[in-house]
Protein backbone atom coordinates (compact mmCIF):
# COMPACT_ATOMS: atom_id res chain seq x y z
CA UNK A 1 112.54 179.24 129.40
CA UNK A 2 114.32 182.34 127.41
CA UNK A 3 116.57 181.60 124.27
CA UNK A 4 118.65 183.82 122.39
CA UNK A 5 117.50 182.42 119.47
CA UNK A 6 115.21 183.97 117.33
CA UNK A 7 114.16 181.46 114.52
CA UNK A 8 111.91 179.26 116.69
CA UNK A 9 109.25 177.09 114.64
CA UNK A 10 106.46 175.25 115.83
CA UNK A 11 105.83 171.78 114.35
CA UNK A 12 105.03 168.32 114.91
CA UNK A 13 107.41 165.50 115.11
CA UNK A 14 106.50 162.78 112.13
CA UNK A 15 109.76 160.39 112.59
CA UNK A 16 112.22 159.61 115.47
CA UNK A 17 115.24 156.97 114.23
CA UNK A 18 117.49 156.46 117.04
CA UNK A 19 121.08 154.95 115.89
CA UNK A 20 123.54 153.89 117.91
CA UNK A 21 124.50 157.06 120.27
CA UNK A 22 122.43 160.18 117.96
CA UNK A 23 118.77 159.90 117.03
CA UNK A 24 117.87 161.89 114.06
CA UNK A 25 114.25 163.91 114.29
CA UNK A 26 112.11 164.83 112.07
CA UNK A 27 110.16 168.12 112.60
CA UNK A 28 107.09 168.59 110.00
CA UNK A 29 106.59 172.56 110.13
CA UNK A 30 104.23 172.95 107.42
CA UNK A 31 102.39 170.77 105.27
CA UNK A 32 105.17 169.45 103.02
CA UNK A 33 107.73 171.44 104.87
CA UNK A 34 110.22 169.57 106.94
CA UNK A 35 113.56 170.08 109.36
CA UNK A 36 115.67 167.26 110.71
CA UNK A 37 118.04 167.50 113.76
CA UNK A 38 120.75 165.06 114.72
CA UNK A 39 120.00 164.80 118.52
CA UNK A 40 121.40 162.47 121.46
CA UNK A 41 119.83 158.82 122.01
CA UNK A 42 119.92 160.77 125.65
CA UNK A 43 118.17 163.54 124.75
CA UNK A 44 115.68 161.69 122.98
CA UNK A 45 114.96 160.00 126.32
CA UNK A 46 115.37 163.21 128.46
CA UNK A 47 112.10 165.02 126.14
CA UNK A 48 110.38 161.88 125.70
CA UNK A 49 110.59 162.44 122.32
CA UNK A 50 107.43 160.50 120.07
CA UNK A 51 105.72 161.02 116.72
CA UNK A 52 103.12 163.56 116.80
CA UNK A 53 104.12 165.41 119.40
CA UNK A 54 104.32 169.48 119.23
CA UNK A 55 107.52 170.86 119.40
CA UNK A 56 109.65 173.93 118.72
CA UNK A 57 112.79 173.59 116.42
CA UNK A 58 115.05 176.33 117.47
CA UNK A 59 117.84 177.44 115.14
CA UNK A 60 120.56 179.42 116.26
CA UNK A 61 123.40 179.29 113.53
CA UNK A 62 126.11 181.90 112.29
CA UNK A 63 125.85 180.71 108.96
CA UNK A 64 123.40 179.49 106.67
CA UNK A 65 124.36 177.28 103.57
CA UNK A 66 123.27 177.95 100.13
CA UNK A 67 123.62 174.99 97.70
CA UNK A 68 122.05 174.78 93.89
């Protein structure tokens, strides 16, 4: 598969909490370096989805947010 997306990170998933429709993943990238994506229950299902399996967070956004 080809994305447009050009910030794709390889990392291990270390926690899957499905709620009631979204799922929320967490993507270890690093040691001590972590994303988290707000996914589908479906899509969860779909990628058979499960802690410690390798996967690429893929980030396609037009705008980053700074907070301090």
């Amino acid at each position: 598969m080809k994305l447009s997306a050009r910030n794709i990170l390889p990392g291990k998933v270390v926690a899957v909490t499905k709620g009631t429709t979204t799922a929320h993943v967490k993507v270890e990238l690093a040691s001590g370096l972590t994303v988290f994506s707000s996914i589908t229950n479906e899509a969860v299902d779909d990628l058979a989805l499960k802690v410690g399996d390798s996967v690429s967070a893929v980030i396609k956004s037009s705008d980053v947010v700074i907070g301090k």
